[in-house]
C-alpha atoms as a PDB file:
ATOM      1  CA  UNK A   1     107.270  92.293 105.059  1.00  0.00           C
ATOM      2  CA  UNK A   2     104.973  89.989 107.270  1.00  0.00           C
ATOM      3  CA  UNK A   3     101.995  91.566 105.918  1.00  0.00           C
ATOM      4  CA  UNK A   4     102.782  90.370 102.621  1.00  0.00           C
ATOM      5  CA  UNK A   5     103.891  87.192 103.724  1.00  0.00           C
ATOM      6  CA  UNK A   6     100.647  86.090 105.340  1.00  0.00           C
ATOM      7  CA  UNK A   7      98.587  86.967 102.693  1.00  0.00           C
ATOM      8  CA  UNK A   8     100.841  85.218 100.082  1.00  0.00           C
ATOM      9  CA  UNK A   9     101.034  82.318 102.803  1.00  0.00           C
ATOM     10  CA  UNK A  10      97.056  82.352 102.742  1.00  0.00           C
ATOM     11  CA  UNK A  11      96.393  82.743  99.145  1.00  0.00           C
ATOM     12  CA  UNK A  12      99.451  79.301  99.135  1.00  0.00           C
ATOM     13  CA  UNK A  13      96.578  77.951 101.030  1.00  0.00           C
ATOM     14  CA  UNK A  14      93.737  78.811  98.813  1.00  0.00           C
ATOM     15  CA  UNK A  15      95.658  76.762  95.906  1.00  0.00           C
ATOM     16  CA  UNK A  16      96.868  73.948  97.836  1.00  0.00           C
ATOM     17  CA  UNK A  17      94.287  71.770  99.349  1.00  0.00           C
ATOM     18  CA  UNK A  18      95.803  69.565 100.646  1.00  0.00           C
ATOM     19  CA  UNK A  19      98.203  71.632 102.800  1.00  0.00           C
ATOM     20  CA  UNK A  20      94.702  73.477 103.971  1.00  0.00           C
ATOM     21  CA  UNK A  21      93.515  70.176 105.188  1.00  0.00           C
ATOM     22  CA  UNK A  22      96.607  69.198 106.772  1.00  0.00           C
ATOM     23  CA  UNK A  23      97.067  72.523 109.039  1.00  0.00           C
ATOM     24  CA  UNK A  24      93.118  73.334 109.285  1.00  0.00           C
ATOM     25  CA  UNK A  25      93.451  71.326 112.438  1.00  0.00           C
ATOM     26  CA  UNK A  26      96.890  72.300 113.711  1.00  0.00           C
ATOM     27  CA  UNK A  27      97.671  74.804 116.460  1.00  0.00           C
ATOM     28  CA  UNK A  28      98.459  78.903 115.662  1.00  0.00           C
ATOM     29  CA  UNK A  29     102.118  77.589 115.969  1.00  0.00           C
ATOM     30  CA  UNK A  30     101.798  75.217 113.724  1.00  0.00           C
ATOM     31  CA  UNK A  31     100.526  77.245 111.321  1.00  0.00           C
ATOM     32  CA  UNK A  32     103.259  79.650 111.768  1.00  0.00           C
ATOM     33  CA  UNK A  33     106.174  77.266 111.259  1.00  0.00           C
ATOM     34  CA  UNK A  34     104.420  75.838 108.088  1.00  0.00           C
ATOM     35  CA  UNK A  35     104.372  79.746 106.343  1.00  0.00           C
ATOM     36  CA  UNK A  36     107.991  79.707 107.825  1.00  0.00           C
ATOM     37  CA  UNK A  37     109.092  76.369 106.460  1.00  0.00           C
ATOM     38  CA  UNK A  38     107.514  78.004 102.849  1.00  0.00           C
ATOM     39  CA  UNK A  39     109.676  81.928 103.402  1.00  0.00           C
ATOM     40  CA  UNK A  40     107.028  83.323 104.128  1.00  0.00           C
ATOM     41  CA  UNK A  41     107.741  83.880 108.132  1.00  0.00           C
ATOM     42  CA  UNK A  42     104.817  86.234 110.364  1.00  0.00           C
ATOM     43  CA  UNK A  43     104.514  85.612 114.245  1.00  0.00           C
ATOM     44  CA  UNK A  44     101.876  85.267 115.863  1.00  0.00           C
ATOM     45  CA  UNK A  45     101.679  88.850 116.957  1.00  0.00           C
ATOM     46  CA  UNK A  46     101.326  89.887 113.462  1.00  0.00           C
ATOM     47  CA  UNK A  47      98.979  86.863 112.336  1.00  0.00           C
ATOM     48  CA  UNK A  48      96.620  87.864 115.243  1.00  0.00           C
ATOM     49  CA  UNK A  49      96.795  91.660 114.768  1.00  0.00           C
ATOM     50  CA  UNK A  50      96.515  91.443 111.140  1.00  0.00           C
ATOM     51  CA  UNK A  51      93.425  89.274 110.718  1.00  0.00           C
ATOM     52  CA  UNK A  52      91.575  91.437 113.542  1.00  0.00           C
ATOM     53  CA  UNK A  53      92.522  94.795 111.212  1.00  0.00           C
ATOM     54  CA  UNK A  54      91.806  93.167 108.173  1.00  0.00           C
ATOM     55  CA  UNK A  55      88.088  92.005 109.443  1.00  0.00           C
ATOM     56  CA  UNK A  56      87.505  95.500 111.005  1.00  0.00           C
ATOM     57  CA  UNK A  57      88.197  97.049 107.904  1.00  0.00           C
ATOM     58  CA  UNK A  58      86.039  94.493 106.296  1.00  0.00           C
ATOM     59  CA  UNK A  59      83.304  95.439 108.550  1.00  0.00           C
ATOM     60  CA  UNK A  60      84.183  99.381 108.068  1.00  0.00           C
ATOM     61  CA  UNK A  61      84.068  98.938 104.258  1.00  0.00           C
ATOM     62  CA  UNK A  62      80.346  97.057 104.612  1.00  0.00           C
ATOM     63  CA  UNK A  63      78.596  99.158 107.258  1.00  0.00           C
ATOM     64  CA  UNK A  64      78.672  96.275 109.410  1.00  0.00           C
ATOM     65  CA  UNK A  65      79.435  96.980 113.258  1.00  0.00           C
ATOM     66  CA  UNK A  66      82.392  95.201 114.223  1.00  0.00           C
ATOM     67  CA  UNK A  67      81.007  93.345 117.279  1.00  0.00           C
ATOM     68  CA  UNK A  68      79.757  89.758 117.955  1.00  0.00           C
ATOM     69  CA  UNK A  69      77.168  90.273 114.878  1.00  0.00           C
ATOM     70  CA  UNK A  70      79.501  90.950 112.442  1.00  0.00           C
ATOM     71  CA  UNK A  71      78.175  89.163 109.446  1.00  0.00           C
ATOM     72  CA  UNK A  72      80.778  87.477 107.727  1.00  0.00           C
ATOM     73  CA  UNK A  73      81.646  85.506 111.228  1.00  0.00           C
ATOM     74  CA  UNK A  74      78.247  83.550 110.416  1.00  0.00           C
ATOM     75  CA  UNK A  75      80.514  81.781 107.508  1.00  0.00           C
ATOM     76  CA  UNK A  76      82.803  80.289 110.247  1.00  0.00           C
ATOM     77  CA  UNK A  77      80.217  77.421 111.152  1.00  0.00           C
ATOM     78  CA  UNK A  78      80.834  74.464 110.466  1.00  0.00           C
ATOM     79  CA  UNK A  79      84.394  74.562 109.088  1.00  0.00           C
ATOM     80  CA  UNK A  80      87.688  75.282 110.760  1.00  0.00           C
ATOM     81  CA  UNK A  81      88.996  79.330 111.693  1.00  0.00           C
ATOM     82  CA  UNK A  82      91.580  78.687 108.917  1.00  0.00           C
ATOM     83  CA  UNK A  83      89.279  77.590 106.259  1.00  0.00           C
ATOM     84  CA  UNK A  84      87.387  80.611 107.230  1.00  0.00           C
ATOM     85  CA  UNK A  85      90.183  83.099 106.464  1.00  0.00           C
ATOM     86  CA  UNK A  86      91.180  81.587 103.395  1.00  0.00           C
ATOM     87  CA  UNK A  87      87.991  80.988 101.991  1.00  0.00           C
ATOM     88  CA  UNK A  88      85.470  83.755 103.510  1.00  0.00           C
ATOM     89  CA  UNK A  89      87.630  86.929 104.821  1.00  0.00           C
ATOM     90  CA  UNK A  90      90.409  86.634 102.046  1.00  0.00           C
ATOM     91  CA  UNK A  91      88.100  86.628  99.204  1.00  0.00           C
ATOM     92  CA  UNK A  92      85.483  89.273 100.840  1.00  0.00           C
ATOM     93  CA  UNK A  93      88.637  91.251 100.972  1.00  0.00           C
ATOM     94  CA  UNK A  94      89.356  91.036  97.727  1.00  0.00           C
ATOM     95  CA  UNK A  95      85.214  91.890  96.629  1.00  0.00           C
ATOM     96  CA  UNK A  96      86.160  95.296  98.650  1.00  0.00           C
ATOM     97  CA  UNK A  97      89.116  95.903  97.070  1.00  0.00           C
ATOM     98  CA  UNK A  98      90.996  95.892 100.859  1.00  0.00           C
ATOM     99  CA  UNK A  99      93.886  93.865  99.464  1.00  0.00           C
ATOM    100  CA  UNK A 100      94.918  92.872  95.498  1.00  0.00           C
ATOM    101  CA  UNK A 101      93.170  89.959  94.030  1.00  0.00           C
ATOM    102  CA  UNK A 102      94.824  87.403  93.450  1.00  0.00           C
ATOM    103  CA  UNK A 103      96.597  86.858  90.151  1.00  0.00           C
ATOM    104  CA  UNK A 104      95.575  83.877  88.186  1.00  0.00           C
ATOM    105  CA  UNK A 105      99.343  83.307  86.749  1.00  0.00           C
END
């Protein structure tokens, strides 16, 4: 399921800095074909759509309006969109119980 793939591709991320650093400034596609190259295939379609449901839900869960002044977006300054979502969104999402956290095995 590509749902499950990208957040097992993002938690690879979490746990392997130094495939973080090399893709934080790649392209989408690049990106993609990395989580492919590890099994763990999602197009972009699903990348895109996912992320956007996952921080809506986010903001549902908090209270927060999803618009321009949605708070966690503040986090994104200064470091790179994927740093963001592996860092801030995945691990707010795991504070609000939206997905599993991640196991420490």
């Amino acid at each position: 399921m590509s749902t499950r793939n990208l957040i097992a591709f993002l938690r690879t991320l979490a746990g392997r800095s130094d495939l973080l650093e090399a893709l934080a400034t790649q392209g989408k596609y690049e990106v993609i074909a990395a989580a492919a190259d590890l099994d763990l295939p999602f197009t972009e379609a699903e990348l895109d759509s996912e992320i956007w449901d996952l921080e809506r839900r986010l903001a549902a869960r908090r209270g927060e309006s999803f618009d321009a002044e949605f708070g966690l977006w503040r986090t994104m300054w200064g470091q790179f969109y994927l740093e963001y979502i592996v860092y801030d969104l995945m691990t707010s999402l795991e504070e609000a119980n939206l997905i599993p956290k991640a196991s420490n095995s």
